[in-house]
C-alpha atoms as a PDB file:
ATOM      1  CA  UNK A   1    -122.693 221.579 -58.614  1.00  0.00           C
ATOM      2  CA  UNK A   2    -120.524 220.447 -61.167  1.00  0.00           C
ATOM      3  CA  UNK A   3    -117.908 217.928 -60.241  1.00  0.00           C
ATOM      4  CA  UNK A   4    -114.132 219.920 -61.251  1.00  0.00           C
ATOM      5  CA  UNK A   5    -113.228 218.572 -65.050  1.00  0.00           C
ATOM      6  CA  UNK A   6    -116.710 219.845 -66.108  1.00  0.00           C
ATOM      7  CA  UNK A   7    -116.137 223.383 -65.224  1.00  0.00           C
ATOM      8  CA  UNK A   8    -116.677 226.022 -67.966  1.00  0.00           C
ATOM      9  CA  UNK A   9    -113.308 228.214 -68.571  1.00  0.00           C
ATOM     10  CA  UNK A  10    -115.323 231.137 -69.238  1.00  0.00           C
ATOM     11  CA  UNK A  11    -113.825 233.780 -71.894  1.00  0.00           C
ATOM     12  CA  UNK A  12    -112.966 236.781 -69.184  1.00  0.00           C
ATOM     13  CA  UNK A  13    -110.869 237.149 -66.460  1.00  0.00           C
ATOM     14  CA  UNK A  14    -111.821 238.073 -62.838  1.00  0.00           C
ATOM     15  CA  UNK A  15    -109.216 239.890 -60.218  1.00  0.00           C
ATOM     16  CA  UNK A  16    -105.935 239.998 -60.606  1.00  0.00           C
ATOM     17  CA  UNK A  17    -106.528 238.358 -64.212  1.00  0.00           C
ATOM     18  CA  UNK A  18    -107.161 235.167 -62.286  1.00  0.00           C
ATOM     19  CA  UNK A  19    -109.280 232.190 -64.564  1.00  0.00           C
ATOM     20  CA  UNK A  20    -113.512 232.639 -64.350  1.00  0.00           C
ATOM     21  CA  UNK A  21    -115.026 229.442 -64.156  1.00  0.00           C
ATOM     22  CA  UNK A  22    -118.791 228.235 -64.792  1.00  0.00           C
ATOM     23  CA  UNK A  23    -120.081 225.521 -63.127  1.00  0.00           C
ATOM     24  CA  UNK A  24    -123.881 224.636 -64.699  1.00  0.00           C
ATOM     25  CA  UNK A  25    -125.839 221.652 -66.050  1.00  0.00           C
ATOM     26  CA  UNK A  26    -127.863 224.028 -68.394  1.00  0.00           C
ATOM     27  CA  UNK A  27    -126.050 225.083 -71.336  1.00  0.00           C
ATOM     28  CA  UNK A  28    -128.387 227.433 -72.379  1.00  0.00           C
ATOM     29  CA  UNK A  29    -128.587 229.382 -69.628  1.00  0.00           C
ATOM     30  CA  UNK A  30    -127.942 233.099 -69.297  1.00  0.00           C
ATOM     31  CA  UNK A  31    -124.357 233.116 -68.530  1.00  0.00           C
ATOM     32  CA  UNK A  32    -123.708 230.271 -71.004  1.00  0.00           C
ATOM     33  CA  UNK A  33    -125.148 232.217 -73.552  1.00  0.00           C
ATOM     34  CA  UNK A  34    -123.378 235.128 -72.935  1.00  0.00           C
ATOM     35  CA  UNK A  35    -119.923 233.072 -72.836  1.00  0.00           C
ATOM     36  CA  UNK A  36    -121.010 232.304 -76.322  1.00  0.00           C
ATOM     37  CA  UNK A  37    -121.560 235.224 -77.565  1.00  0.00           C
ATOM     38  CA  UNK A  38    -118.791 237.118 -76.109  1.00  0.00           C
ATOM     39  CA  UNK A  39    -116.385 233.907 -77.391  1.00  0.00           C
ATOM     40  CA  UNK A  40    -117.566 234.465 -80.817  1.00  0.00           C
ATOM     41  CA  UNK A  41    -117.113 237.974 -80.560  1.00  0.00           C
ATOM     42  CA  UNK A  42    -113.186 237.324 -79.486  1.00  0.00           C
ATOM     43  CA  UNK A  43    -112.960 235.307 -82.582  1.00  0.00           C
ATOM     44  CA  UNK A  44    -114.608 237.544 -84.783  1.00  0.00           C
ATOM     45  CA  UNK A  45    -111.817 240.745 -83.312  1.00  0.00           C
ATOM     46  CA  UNK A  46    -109.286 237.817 -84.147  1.00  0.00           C
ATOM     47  CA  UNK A  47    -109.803 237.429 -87.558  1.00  0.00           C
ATOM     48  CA  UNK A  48    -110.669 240.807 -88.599  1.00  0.00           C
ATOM     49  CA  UNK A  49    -107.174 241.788 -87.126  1.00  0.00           C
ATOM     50  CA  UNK A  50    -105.528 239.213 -88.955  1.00  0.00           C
ATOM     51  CA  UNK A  51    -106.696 240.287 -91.694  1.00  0.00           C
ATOM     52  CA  UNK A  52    -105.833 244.046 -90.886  1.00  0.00           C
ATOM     53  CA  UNK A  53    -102.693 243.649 -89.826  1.00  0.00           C
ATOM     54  CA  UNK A  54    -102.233 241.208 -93.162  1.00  0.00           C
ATOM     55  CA  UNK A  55    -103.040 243.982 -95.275  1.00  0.00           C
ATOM     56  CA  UNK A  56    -100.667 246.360 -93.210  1.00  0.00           C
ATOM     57  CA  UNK A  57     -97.995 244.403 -93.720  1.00  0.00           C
ATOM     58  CA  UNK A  58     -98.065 243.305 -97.354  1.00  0.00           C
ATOM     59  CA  UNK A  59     -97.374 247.570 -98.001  1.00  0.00           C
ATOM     60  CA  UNK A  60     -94.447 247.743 -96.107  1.00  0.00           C
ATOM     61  CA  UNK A  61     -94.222 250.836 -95.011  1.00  0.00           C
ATOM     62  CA  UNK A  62     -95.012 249.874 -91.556  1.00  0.00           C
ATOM     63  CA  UNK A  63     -92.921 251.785 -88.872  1.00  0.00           C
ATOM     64  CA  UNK A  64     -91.593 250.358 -85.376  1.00  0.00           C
ATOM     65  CA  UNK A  65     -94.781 251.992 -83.483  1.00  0.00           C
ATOM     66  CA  UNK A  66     -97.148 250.464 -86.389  1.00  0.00           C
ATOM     67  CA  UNK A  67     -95.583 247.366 -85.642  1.00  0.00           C
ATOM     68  CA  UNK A  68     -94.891 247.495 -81.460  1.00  0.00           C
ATOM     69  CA  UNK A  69     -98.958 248.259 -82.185  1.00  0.00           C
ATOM     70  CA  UNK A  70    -100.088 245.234 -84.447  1.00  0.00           C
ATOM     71  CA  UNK A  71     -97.925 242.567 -82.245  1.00  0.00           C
ATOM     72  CA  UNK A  72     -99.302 244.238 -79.193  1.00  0.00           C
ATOM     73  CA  UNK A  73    -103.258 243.725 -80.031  1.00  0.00           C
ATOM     74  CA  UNK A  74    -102.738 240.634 -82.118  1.00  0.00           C
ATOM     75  CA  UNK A  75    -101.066 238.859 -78.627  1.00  0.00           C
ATOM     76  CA  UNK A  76    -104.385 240.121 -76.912  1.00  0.00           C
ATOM     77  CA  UNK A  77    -106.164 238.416 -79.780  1.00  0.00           C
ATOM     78  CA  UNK A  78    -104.259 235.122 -79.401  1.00  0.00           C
ATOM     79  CA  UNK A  79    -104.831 235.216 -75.865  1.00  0.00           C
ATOM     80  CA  UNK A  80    -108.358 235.328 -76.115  1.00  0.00           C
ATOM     81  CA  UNK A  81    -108.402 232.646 -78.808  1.00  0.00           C
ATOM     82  CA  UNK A  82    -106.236 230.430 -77.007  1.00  0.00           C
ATOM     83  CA  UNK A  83    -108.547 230.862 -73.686  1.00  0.00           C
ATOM     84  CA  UNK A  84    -111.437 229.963 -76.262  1.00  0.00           C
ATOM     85  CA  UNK A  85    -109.649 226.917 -78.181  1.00  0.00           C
ATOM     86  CA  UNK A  86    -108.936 225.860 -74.326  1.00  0.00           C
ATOM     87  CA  UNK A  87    -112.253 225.878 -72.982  1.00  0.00           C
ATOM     88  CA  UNK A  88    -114.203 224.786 -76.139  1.00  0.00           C
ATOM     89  CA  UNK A  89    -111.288 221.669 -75.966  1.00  0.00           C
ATOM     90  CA  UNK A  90    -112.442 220.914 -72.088  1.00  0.00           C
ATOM     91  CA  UNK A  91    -115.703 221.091 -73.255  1.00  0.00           C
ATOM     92  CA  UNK A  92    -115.584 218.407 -75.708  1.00  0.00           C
ATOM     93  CA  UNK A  93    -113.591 216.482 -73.629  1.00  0.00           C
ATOM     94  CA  UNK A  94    -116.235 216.114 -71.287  1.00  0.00           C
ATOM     95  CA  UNK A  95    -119.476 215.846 -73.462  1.00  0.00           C
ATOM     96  CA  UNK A  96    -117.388 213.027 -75.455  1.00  0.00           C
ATOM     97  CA  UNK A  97    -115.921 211.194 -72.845  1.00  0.00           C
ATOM     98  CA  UNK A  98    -113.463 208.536 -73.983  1.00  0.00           C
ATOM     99  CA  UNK A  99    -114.163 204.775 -73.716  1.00  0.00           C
END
């Protein structure tokens, strides 16, 4: 096993929304590769919602539910992107150790 700070944050929750964690020397293993492709997935949603909800907005006719609506999925976008940017940044951090 993996000692701790090499740990994998992986891009889905499990119970209660608690943290998923991979612990593997093989980065090109099955669930690897599946945290890969769902992460670029997330970030894929991500930017084709900023871009949606760009558009949206620049007509401004959007009402309160249009809006309660965007800010609602683009939070669940940022969430996912942030649980990305966090465990792409551990992962880094530990395949460039510093000196």
């Amino acid at each position: 096993m993996t000692p701790q700070n090499e740990l994998r944050l992986l891009p889905w929750s499990g119970p209660d929304g608690k943290p998923c964690y991979l612990s593997t020397d093989d980065s090109g293993g099955y669930m690897s590769r599946l945290a890969d492709n769902m992460e670029a997935e997330q970030l894929g949603r991500a930017a084709e919602l900023v871009e949606q909800v760009s558009t949206r907005l620049a007509c401004r006719d959007a009402g309160p539910e249009d809006l309660r609506r965007m800010l609602t999925e683009l939070t669940a976008a940022l969430q996912d992107v942030l649980r990305v940017a966090t465990s792409r940044g551990h992962l880094l951090a530990t395949s460039h150790p510093r000196f």
